[in-house]
C-alpha atoms as a PDB file:
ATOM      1  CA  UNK A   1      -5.174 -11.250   5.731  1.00  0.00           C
ATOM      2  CA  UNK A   2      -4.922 -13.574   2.705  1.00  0.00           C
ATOM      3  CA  UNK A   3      -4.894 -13.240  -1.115  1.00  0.00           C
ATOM      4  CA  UNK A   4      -8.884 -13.782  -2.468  1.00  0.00           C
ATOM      5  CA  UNK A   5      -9.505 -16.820  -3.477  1.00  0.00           C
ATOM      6  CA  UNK A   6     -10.212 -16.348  -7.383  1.00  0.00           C
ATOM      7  CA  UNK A   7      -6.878 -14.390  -7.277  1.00  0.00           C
ATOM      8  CA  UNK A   8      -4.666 -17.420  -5.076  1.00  0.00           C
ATOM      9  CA  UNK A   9      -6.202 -19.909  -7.984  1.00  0.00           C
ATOM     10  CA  UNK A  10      -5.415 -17.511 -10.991  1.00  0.00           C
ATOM     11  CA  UNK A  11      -1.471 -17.634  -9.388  1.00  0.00           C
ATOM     12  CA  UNK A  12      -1.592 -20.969  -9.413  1.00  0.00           C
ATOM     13  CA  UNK A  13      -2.541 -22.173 -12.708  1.00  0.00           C
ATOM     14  CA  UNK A  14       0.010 -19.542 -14.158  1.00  0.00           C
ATOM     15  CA  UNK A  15       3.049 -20.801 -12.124  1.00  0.00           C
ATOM     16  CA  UNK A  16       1.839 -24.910 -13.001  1.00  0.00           C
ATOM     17  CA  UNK A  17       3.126 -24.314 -16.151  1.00  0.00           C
ATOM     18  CA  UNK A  18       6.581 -22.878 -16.126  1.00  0.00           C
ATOM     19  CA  UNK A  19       9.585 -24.689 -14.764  1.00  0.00           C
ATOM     20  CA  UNK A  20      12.224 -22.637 -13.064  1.00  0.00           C
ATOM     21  CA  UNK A  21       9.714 -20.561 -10.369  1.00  0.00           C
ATOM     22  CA  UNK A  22      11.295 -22.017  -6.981  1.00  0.00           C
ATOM     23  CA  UNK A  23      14.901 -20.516  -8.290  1.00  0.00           C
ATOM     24  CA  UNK A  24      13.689 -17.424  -9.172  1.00  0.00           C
ATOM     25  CA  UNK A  25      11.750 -16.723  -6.183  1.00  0.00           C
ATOM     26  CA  UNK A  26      14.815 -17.244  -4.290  1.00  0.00           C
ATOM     27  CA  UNK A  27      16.196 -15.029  -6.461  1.00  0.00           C
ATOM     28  CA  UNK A  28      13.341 -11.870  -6.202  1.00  0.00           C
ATOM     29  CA  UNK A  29      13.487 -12.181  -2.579  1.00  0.00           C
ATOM     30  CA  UNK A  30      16.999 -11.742  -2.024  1.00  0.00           C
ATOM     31  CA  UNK A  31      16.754  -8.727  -4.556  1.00  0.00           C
ATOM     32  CA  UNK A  32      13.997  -7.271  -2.818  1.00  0.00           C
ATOM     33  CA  UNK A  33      15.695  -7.805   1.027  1.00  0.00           C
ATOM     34  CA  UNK A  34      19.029  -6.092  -0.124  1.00  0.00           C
ATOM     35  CA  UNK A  35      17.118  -2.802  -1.616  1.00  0.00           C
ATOM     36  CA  UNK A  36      18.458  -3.547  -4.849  1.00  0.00           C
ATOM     37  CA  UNK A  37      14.922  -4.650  -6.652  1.00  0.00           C
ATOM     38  CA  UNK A  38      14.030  -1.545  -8.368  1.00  0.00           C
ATOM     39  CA  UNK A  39      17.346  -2.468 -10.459  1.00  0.00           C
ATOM     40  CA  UNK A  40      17.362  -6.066 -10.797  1.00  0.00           C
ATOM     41  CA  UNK A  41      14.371  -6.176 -13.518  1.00  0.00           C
ATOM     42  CA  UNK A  42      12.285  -9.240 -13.508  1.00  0.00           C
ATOM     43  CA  UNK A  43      14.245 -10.844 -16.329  1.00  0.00           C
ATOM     44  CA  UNK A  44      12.221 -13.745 -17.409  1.00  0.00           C
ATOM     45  CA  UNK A  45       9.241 -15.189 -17.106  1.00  0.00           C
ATOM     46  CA  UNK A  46       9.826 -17.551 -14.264  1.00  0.00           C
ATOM     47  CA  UNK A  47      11.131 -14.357 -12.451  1.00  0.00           C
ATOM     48  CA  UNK A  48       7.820 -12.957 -12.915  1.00  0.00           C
ATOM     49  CA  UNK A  49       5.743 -15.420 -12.064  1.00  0.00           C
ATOM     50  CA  UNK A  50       8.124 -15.293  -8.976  1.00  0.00           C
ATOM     51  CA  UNK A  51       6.815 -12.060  -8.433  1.00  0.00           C
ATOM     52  CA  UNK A  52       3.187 -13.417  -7.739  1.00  0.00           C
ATOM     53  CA  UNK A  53       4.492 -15.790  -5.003  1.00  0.00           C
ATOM     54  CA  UNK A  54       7.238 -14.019  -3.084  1.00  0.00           C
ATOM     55  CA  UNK A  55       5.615 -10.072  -3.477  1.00  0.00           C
ATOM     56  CA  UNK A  56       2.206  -9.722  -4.540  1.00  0.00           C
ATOM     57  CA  UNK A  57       0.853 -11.485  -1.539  1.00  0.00           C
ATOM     58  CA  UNK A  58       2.720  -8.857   0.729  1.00  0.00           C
ATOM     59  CA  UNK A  59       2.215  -5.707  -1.608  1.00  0.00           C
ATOM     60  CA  UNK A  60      -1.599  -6.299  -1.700  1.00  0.00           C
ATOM     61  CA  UNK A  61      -1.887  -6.842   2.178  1.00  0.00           C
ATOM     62  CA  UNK A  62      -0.283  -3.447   2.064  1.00  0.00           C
ATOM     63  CA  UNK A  63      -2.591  -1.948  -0.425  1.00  0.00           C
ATOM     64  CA  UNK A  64      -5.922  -3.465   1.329  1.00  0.00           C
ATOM     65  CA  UNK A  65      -4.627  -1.731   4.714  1.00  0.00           C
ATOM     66  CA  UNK A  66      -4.507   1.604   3.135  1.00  0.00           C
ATOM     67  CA  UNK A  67      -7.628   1.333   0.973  1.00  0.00           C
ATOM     68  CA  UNK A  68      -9.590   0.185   4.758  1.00  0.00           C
ATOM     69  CA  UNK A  69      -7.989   3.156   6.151  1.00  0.00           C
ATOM     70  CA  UNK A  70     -10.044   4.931   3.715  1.00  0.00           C
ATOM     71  CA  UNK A  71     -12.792   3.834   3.980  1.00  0.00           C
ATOM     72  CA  UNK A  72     -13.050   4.624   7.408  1.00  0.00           C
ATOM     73  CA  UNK A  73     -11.322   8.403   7.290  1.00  0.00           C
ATOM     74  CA  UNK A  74     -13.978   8.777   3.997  1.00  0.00           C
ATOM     75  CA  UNK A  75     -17.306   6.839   4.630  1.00  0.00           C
ATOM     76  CA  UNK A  76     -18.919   8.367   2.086  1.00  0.00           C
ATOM     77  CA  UNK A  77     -16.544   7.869  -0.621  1.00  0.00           C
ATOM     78  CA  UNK A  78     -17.845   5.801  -3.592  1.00  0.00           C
ATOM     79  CA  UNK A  79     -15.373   5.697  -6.514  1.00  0.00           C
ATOM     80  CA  UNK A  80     -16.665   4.772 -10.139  1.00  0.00           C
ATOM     81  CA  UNK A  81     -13.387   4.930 -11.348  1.00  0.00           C
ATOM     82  CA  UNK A  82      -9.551   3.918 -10.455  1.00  0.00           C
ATOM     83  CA  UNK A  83      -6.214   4.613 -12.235  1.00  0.00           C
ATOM     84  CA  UNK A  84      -3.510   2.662 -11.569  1.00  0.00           C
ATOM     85  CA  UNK A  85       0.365   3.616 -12.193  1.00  0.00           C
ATOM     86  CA  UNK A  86       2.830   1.254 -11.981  1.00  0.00           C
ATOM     87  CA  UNK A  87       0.673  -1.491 -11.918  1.00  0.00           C
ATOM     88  CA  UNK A  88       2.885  -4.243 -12.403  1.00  0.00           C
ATOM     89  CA  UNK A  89       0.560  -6.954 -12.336  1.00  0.00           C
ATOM     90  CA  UNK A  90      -2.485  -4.911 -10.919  1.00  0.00           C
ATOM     91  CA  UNK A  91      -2.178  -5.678  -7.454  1.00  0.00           C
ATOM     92  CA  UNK A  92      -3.168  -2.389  -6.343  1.00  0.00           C
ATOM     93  CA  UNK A  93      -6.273  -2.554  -7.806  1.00  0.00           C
ATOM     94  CA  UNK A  94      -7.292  -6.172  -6.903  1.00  0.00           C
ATOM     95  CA  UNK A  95      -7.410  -4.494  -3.438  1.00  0.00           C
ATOM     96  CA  UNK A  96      -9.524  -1.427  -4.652  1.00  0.00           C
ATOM     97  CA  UNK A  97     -11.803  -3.140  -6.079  1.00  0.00           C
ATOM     98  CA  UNK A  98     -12.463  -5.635  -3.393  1.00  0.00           C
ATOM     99  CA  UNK A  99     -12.877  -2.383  -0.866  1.00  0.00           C
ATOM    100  CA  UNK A 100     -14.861  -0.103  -3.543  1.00  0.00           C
ATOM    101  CA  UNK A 101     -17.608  -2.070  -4.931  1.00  0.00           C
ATOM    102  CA  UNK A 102     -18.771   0.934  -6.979  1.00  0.00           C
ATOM    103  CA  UNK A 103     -15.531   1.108  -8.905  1.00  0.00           C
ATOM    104  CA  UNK A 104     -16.712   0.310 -12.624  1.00  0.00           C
ATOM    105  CA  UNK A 105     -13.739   1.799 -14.756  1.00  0.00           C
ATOM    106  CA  UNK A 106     -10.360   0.226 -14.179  1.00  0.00           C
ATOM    107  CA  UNK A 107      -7.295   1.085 -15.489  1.00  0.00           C
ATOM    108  CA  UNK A 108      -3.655   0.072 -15.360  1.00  0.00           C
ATOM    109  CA  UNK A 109      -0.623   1.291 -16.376  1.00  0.00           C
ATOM    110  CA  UNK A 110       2.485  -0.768 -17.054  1.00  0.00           C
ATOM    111  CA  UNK A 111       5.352  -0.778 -18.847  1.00  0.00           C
ATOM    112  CA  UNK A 112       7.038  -4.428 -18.790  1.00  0.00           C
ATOM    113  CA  UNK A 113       4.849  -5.912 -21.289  1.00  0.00           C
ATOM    114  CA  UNK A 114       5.263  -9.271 -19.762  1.00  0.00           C
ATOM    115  CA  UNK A 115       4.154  -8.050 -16.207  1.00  0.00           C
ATOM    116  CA  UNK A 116       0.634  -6.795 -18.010  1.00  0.00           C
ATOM    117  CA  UNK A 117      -0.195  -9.806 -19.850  1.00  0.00           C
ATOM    118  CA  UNK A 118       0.197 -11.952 -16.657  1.00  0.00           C
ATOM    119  CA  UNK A 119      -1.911  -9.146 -15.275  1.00  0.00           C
ATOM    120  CA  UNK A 120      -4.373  -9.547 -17.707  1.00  0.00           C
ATOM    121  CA  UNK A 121      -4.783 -13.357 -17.489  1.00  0.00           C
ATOM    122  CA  UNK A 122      -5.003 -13.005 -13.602  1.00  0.00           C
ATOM    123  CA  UNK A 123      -7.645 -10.264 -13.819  1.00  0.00           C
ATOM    124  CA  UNK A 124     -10.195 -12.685 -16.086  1.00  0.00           C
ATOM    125  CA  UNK A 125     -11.375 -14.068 -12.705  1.00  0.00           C
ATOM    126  CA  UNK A 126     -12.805 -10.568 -11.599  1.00  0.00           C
ATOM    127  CA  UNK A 127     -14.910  -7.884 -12.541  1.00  0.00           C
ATOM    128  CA  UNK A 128     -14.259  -5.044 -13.123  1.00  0.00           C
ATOM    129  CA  UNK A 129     -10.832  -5.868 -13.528  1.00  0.00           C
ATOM    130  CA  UNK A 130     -11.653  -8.131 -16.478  1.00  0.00           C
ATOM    131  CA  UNK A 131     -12.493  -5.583 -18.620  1.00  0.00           C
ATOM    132  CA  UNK A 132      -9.860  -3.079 -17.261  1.00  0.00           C
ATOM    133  CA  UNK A 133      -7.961  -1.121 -19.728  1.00  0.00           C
ATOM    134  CA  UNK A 134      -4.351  -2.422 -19.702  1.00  0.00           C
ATOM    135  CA  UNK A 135      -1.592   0.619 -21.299  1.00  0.00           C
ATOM    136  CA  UNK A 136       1.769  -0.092 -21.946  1.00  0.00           C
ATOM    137  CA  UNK A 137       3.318   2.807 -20.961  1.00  0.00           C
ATOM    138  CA  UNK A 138       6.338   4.632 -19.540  1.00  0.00           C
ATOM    139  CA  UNK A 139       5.400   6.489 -16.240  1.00  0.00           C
ATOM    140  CA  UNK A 140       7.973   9.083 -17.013  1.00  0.00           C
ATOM    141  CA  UNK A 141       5.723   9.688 -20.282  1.00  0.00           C
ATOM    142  CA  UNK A 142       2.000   9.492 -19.128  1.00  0.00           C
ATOM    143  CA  UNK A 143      -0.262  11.939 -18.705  1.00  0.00           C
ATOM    144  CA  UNK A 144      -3.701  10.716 -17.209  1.00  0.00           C
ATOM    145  CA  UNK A 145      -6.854  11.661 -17.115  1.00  0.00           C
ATOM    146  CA  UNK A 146      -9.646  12.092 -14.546  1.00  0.00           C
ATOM    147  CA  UNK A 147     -10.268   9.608 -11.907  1.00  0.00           C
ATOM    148  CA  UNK A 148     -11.922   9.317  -8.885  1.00  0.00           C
ATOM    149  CA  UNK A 149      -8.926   7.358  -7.369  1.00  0.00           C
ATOM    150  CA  UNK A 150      -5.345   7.291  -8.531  1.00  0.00           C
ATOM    151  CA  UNK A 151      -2.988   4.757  -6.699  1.00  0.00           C
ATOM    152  CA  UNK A 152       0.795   4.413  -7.489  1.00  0.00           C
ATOM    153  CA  UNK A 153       1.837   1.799  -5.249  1.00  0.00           C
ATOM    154  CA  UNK A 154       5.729   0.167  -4.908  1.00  0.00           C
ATOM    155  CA  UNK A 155       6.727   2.303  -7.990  1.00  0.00           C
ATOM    156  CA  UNK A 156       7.966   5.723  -7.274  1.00  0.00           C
ATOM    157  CA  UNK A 157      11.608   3.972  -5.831  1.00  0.00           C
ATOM    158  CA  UNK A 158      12.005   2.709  -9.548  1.00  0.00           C
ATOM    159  CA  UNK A 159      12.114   6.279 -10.580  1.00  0.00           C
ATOM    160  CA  UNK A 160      14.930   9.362  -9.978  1.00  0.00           C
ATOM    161  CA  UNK A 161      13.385  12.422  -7.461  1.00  0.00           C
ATOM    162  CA  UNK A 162      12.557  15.062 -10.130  1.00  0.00           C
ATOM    163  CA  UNK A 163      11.006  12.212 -11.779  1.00  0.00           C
ATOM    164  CA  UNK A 164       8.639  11.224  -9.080  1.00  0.00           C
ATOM    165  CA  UNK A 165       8.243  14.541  -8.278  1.00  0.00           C
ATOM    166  CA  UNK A 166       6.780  14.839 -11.780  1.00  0.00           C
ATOM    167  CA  UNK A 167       4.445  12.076 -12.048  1.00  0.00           C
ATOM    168  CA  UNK A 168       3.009  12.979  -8.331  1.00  0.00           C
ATOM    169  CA  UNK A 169       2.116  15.883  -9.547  1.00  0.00           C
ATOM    170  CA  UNK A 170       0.748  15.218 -12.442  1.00  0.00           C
ATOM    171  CA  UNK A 171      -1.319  12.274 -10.663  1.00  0.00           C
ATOM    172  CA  UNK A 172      -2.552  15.110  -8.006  1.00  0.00           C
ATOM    173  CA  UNK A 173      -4.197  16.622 -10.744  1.00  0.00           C
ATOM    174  CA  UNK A 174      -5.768  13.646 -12.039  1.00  0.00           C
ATOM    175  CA  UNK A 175      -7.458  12.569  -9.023  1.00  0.00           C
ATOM    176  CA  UNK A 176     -10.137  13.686  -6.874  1.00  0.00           C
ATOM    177  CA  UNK A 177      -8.294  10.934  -4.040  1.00  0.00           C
ATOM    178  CA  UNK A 178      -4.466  10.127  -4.710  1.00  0.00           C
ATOM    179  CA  UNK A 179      -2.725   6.894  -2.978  1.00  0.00           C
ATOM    180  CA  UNK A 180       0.902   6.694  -2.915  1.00  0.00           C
ATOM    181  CA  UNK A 181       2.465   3.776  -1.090  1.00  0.00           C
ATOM    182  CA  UNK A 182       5.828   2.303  -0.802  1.00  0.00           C
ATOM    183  CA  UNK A 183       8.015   0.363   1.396  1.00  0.00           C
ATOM    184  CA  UNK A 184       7.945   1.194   4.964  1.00  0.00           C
ATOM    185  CA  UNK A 185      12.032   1.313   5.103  1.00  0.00           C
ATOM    186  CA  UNK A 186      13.304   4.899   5.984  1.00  0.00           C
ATOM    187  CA  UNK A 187      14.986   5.542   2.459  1.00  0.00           C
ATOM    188  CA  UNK A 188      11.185   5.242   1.198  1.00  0.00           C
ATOM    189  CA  UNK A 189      10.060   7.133   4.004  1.00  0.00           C
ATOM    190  CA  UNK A 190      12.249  10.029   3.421  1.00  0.00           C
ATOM    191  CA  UNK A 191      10.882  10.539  -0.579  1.00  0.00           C
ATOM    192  CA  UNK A 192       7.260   9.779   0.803  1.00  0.00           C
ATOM    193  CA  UNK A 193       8.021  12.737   3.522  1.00  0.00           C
ATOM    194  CA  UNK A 194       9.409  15.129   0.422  1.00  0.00           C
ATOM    195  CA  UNK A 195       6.371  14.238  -1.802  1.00  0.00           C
ATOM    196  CA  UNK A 196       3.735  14.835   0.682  1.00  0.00           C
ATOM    197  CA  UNK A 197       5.083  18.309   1.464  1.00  0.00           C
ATOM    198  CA  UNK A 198       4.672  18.526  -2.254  1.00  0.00           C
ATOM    199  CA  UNK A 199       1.227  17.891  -2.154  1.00  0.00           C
ATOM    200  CA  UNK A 200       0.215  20.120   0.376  1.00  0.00           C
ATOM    201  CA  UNK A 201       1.812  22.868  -1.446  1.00  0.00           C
ATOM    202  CA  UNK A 202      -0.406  21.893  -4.612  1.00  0.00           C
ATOM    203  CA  UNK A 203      -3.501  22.246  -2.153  1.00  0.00           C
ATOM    204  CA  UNK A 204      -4.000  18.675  -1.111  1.00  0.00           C
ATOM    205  CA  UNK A 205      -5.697  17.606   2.162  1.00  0.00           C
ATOM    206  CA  UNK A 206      -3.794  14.796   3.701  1.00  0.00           C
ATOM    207  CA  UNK A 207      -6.570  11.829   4.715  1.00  0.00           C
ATOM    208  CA  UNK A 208      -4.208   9.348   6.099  1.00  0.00           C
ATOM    209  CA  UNK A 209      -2.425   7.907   7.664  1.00  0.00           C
ATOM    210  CA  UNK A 210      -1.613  12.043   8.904  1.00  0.00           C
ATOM    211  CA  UNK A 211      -4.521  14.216  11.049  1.00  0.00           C
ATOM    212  CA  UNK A 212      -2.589  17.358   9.826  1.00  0.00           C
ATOM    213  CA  UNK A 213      -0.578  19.252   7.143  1.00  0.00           C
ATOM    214  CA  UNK A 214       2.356  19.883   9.790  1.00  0.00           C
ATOM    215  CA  UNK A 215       5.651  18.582   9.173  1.00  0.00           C
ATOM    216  CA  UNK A 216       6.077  15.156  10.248  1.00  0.00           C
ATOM    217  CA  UNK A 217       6.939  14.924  13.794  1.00  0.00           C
ATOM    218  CA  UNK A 218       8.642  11.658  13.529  1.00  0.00           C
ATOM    219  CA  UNK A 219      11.200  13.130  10.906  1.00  0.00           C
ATOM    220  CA  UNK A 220      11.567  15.815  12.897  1.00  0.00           C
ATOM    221  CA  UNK A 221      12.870  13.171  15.318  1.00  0.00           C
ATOM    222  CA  UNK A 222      14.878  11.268  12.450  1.00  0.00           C
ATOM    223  CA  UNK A 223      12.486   8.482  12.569  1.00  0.00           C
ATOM    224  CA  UNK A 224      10.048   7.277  10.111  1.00  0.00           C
ATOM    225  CA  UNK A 225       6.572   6.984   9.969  1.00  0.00           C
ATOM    226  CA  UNK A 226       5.560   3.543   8.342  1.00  0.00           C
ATOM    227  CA  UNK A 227       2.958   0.714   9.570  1.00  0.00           C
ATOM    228  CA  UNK A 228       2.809  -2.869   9.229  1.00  0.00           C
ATOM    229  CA  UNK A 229       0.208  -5.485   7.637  1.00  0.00           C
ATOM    230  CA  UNK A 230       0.140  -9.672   9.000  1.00  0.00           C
ATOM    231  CA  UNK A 231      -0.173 -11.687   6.154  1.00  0.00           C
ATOM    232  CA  UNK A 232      -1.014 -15.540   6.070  1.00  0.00           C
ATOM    233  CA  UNK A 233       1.612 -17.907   4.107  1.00  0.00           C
ATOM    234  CA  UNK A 234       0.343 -20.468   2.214  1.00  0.00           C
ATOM    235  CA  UNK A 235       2.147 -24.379   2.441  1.00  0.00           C
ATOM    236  CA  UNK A 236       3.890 -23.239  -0.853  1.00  0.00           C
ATOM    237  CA  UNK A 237       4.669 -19.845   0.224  1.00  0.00           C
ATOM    238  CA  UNK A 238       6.348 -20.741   3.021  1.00  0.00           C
ATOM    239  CA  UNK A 239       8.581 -23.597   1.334  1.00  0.00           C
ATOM    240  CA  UNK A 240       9.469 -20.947  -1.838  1.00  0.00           C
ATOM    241  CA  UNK A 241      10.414 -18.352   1.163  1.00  0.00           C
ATOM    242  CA  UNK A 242      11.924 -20.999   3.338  1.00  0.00           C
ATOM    243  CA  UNK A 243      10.183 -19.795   6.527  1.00  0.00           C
ATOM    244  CA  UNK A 244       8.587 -21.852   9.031  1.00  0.00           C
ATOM    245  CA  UNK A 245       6.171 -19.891   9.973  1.00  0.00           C
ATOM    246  CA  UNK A 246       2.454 -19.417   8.833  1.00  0.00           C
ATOM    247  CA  UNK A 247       2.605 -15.360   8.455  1.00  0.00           C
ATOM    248  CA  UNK A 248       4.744 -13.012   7.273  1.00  0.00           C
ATOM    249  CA  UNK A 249       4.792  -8.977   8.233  1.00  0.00           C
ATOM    250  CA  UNK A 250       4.859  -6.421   5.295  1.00  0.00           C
ATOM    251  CA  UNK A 251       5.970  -2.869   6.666  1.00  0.00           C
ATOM    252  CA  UNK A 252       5.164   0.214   4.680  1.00  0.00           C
ATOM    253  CA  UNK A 253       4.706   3.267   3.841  1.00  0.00           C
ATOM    254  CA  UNK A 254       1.693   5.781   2.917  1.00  0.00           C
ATOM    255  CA  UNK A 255       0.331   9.061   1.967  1.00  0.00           C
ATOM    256  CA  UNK A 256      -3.641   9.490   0.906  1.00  0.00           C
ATOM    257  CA  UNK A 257      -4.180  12.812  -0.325  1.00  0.00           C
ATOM    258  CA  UNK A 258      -7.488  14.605  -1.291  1.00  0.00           C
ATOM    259  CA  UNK A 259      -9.751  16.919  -2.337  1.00  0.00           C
ATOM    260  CA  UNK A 260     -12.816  15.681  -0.438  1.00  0.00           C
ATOM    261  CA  UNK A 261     -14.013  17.265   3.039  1.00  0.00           C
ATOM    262  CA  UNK A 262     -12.174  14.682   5.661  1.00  0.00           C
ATOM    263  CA  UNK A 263     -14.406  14.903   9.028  1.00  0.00           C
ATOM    264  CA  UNK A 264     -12.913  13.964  12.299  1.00  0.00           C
ATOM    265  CA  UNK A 265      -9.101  14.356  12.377  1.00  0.00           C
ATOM    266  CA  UNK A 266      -8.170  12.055  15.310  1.00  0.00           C
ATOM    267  CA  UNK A 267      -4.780  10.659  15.999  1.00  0.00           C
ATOM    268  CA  UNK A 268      -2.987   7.655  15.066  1.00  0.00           C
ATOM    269  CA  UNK A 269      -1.216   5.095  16.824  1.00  0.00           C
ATOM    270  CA  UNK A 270       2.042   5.189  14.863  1.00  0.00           C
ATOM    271  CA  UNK A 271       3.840   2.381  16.706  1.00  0.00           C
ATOM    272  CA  UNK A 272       2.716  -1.009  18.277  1.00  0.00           C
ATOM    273  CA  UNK A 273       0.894  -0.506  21.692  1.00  0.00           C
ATOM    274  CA  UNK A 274       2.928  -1.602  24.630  1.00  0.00           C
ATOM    275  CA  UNK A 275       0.935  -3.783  27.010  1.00  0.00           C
ATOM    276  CA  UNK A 276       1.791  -4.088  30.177  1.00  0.00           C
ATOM    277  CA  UNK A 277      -0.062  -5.284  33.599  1.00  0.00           C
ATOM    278  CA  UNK A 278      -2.642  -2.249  34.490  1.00  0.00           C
ATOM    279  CA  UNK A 279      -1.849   0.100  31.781  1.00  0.00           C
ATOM    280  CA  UNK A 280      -1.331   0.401  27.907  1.00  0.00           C
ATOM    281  CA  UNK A 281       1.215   2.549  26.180  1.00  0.00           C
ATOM    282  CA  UNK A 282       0.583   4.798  23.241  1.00  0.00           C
ATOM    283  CA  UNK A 283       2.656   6.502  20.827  1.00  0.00           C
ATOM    284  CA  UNK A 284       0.608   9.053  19.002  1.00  0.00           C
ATOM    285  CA  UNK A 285       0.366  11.022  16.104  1.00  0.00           C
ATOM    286  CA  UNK A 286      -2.209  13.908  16.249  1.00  0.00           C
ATOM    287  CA  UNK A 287      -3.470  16.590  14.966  1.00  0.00           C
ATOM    288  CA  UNK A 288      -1.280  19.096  17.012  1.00  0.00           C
ATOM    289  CA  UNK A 289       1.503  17.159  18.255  1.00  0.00           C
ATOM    290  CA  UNK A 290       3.233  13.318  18.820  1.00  0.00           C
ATOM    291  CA  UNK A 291       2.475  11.825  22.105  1.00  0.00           C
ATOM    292  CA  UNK A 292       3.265   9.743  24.289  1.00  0.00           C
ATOM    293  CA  UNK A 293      -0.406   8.071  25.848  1.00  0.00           C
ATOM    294  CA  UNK A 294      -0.633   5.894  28.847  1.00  0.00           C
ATOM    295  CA  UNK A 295      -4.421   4.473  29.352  1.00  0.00           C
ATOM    296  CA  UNK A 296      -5.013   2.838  33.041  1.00  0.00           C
ATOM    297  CA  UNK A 297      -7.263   0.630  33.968  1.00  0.00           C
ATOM    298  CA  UNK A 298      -9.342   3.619  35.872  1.00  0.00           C
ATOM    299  CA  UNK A 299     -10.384   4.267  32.383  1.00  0.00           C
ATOM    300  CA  UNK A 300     -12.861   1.365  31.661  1.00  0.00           C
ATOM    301  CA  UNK A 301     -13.535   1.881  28.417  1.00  0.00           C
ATOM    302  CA  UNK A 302     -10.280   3.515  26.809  1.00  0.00           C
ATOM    303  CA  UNK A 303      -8.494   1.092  28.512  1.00  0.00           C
ATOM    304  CA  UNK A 304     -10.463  -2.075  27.281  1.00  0.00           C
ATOM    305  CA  UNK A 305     -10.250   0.002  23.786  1.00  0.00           C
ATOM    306  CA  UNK A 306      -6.154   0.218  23.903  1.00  0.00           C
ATOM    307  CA  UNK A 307      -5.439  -3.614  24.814  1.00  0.00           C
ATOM    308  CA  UNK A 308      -7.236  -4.048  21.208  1.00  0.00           C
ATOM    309  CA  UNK A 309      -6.022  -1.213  19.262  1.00  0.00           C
ATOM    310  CA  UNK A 310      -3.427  -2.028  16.704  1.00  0.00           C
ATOM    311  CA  UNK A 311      -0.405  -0.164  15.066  1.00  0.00           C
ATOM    312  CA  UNK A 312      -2.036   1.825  12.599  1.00  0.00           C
ATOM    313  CA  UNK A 313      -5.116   2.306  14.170  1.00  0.00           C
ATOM    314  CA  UNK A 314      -6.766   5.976  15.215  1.00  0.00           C
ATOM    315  CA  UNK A 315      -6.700   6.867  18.664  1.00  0.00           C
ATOM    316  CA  UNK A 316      -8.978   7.997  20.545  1.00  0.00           C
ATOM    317  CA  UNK A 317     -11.873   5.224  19.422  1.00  0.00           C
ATOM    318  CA  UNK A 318     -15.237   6.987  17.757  1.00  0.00           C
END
């Protein structure tokens, strides 16, 4: 997975311009890999642009992931229209709108000023987003409307429990499909885990990445449910990053909940397969229990169907 190109070009030409960006990229990464992000604001704008380079590469392979997962659990889904909390600089819905083309009525919601004008400038290369509604906004103040989708991706960790709490809920009842991801560490897991019980006491039908409303199995084994998405590194991404190789892997996080019919509830393969001479291993989550799933060879077509199924992935194959 890589960045679209109109996007890749739009980062670009606003990082030419401002000295500083290699520092402060050094700087946002090491915030983000010690947790301590959500409070070490982007203070300037070389840290922002930062941003563009060292996260929103990673945050929107995350995004498209969960928006393909969608796609698939909800075939029929067409959304005109797509809210987007937290948007920072509207990564989130870069991948919507690449997944939904019937999406005609963006908006975004952000409350560093700085972060939306960069977001605006980006979002000139691509319609709808170019004439997207941009709000300033505090989430801990907003009240939306109606929309088909609402998304609040990488921002509930910025915010205390009751307050998420709060915002989820009033999100739920904005949306006819709501998308919450965050990072796939356990911390984020555990708040994810607490918010979707939430929102199947408010009613919700959960989509993805769970085939049920049960509790989680995997917290009920003190593990964490979270998935990962291969990204490809640039030349400069990799020198900004000092890494020396051509991909990085963004782990994270995800709840889709609804209030559309979701059709066939199969499992989902919530860790990588284990491939070994004659037989694949499993580890499933479905709809009544978490498995453990060994495929042979005497199975043809299941087993030529594990050796290419992916973390994430359902299991059994349609």
């Amino acid at each position: 997975m890589r960045l679209p190109d109109e996007l890749r070009e739009a980062i670009e030409e606003q990082v030419a311009s401002v000295p500083g960006v290699a520092r402060a990229a050094v700087e946002v990464s090491d915030a983000y890999r010690s947790g301590e992000f959500a409070v070490a604001p982007l203070k300037s704008l070389a840290h922002r642009l930062a941003y563009l380079q060292v996260r929103m590469p990673a945050t929107f392979a995350a995004c498209r992931h969960v928006f393909q997962k969608i796609r698939v659990h909800l075939p029929d889904f067409a959304p005109k229209s797509l809210l987007d909390l937290g948007a920072g600089p509207g990564t989130a819905s870069w991948a919507a709108v690449e997944l939904f083309p019937a999406i005609e009525r963006v908006t975004l919601v952000e409350r560093d000023i700085e972060l939306l004008r960069i977001g605006t400038a980006l979002a000139q290369r691509r319609q709808p987003l170019k004439d997207a509604d941009w709000i300033a906004a505090n989430l801990r103040r907003f009240t939306p409307e109606p929309y088909d989708i609402v998304v609040i991706s990488y921002a509930l960790g910025e915010l205390k429990t009751t307050e998420a709490q709060q915002l989820v809920r009033a999100a739920w009842k904005a949306a006819k499909l709501l998308v919450l991801i965050e990072p796939g560490t356990p911390k984020a897991f555990a708040r994810m885990a607490e918010l979707r019980k939430q929102l199947i006491a408010d009613g919700a039908t959960i989509a993805a990445p769970c085939p049920h409303e049960r509790e989680c199995p995997l917290l009920i084994r003190g593990d964490w449910c979270h998935f990962s998405e291969r990204l490809e590194r640039s030349a400069e991404h990799r020198r900004i990053k000092g890494g020396s190789l051509g991909y990085e892997d963004e782990k994270f996080s995800y709840v889709v909940a609804t209030r559309l019919p979701v059709g066939d509830r199969r499992g989902r393969i919530v860790r990588h397969p284990m491939i070994h001479s004659g037989y694949v291993q499993l580890q499933v989550c479905g709809p009544d229990d978490l498995k453990q799933v060994t495929v042979t060879k005497s199975n043809k077509d299941f087993y030529r169907a594990a050796r290419k199924a992916e973390w994430g992935d359902q299991w059994p194959p349609s």
